[in-house]
C-alpha atoms as a PDB file:
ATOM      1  CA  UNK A   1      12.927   6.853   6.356  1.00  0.00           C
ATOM      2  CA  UNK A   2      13.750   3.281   4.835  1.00  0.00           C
ATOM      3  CA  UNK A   3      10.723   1.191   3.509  1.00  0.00           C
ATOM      4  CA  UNK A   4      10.453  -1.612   6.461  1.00  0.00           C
ATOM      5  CA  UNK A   5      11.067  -4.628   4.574  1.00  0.00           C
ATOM      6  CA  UNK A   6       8.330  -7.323   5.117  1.00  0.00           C
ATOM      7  CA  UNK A   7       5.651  -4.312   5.912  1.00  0.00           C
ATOM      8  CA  UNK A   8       3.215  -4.066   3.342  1.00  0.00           C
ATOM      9  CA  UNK A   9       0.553  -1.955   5.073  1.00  0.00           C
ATOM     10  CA  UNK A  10       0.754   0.393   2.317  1.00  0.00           C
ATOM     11  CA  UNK A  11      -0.101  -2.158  -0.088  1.00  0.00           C
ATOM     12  CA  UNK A  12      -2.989  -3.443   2.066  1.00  0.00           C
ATOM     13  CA  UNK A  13      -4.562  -0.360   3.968  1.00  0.00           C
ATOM     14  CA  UNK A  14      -5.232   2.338   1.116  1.00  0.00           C
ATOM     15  CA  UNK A  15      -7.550   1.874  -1.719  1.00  0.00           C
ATOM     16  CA  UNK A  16      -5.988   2.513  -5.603  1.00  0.00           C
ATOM     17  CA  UNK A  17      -8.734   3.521  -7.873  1.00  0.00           C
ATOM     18  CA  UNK A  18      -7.214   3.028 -11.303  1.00  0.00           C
ATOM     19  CA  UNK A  19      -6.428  -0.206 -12.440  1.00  0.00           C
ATOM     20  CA  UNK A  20      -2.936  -1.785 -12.386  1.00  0.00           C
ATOM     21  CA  UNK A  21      -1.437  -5.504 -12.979  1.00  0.00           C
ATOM     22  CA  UNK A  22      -3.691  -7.684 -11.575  1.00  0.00           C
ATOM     23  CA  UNK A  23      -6.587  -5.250 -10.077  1.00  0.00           C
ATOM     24  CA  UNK A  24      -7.809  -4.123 -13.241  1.00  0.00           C
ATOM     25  CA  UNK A  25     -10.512  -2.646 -11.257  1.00  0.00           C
ATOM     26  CA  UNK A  26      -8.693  -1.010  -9.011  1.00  0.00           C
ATOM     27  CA  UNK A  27      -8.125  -2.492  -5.181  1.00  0.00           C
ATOM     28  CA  UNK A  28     -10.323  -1.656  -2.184  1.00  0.00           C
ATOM     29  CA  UNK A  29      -9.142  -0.393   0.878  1.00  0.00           C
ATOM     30  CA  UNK A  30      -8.088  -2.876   3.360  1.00  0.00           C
ATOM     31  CA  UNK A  31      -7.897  -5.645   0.746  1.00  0.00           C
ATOM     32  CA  UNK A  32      -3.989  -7.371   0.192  1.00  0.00           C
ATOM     33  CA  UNK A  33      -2.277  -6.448  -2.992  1.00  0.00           C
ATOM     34  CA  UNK A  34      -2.384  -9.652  -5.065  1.00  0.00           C
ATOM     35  CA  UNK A  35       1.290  -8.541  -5.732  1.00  0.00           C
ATOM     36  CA  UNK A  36       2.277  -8.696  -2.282  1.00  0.00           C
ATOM     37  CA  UNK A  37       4.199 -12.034  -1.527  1.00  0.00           C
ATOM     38  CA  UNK A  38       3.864 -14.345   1.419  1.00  0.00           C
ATOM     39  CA  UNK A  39       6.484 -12.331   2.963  1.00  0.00           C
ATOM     40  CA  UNK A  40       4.950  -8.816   2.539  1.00  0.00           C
ATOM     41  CA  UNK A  41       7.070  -7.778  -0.450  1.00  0.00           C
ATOM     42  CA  UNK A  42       5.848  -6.087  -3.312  1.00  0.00           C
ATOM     43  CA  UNK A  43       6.829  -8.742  -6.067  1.00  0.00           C
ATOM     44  CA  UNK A  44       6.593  -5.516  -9.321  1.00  0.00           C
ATOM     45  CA  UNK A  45       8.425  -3.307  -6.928  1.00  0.00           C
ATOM     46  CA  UNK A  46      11.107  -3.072  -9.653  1.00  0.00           C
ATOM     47  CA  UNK A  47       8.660  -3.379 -12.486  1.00  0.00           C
ATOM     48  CA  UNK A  48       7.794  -0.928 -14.976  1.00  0.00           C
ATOM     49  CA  UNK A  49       4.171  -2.189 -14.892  1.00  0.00           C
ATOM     50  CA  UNK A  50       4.268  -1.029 -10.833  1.00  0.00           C
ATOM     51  CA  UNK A  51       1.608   1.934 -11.295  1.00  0.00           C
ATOM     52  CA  UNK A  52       2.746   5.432 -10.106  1.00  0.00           C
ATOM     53  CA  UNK A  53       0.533   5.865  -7.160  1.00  0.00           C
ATOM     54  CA  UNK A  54       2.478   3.040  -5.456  1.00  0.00           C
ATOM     55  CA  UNK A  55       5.885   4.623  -6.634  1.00  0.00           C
ATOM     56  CA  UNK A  56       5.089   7.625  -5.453  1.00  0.00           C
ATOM     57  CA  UNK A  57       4.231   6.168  -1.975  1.00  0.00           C
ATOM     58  CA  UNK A  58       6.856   7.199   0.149  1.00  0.00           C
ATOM     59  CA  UNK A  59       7.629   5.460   3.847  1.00  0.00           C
ATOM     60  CA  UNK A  60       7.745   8.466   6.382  1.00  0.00           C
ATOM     61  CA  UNK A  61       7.702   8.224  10.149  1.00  0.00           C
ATOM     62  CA  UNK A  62       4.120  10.025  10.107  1.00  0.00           C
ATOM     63  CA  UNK A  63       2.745   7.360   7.504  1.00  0.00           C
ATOM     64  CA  UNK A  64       4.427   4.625   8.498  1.00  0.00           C
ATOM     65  CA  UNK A  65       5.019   5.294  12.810  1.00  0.00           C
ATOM     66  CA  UNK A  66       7.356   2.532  14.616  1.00  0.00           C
ATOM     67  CA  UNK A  67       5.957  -0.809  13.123  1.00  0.00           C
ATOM     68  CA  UNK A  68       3.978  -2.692  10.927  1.00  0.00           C
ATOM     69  CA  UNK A  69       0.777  -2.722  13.014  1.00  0.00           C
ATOM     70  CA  UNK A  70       1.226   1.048  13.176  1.00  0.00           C
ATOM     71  CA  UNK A  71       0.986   1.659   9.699  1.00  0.00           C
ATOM     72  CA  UNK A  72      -1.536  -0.334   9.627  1.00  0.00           C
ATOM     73  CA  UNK A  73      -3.402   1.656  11.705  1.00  0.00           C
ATOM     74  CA  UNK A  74      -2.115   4.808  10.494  1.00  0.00           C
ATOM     75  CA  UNK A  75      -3.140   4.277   6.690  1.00  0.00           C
ATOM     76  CA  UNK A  76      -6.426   2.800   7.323  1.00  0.00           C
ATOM     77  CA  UNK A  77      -7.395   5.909   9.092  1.00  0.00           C
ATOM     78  CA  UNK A  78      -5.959   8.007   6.255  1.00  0.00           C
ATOM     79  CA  UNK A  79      -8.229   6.077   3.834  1.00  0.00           C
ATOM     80  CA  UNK A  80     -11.229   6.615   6.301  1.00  0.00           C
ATOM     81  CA  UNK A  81     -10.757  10.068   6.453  1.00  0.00           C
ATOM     82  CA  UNK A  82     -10.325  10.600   2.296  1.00  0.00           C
ATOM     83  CA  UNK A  83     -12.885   8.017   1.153  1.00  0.00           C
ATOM     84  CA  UNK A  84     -15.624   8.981  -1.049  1.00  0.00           C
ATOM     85  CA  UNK A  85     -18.630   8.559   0.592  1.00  0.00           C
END
């Protein structure tokens, strides 16, 4: 499956625990990638400073489903289920 251009829910929805470019805490789940532009690209998506966990995201019809809101959905529940509580 092709990344769906515009998306972002997978740089919104999951929580990323070690630092990167701009979160050098980290970013929480549910909270917008301060790399993700007004139009829901990733703007280091070609950068060697984009951390591994996000490269090694990959868009798959049970990740990402039929749309955006989808993802969304499917995602947050993902981090849901995994969080640390």
């Amino acid at each position: 499956m092709q990344c769906r251009i515009g998306c972002g829910a997978c740089c919104i929805a999951p929580s990323i625990s070690s630092a990167l470019p701009l979160h050098p805490l980290g970013k929480p789940a549910n909270v917008r990638c301060l790399h993700l532009d007004k139009d829901n690209k990733c703007a280091i998506f070609l950068s060697p400073t984009r951390p591994s966990v996000c490269h090694g995201f990959k868009a798959t019809v049970d990740a990402c489903g039929s749309s955006r809101e989808e993802a969304l959905a499917i995602l947050s529940e993902w981090e849901a289920l995994t969080a640390e509580n």
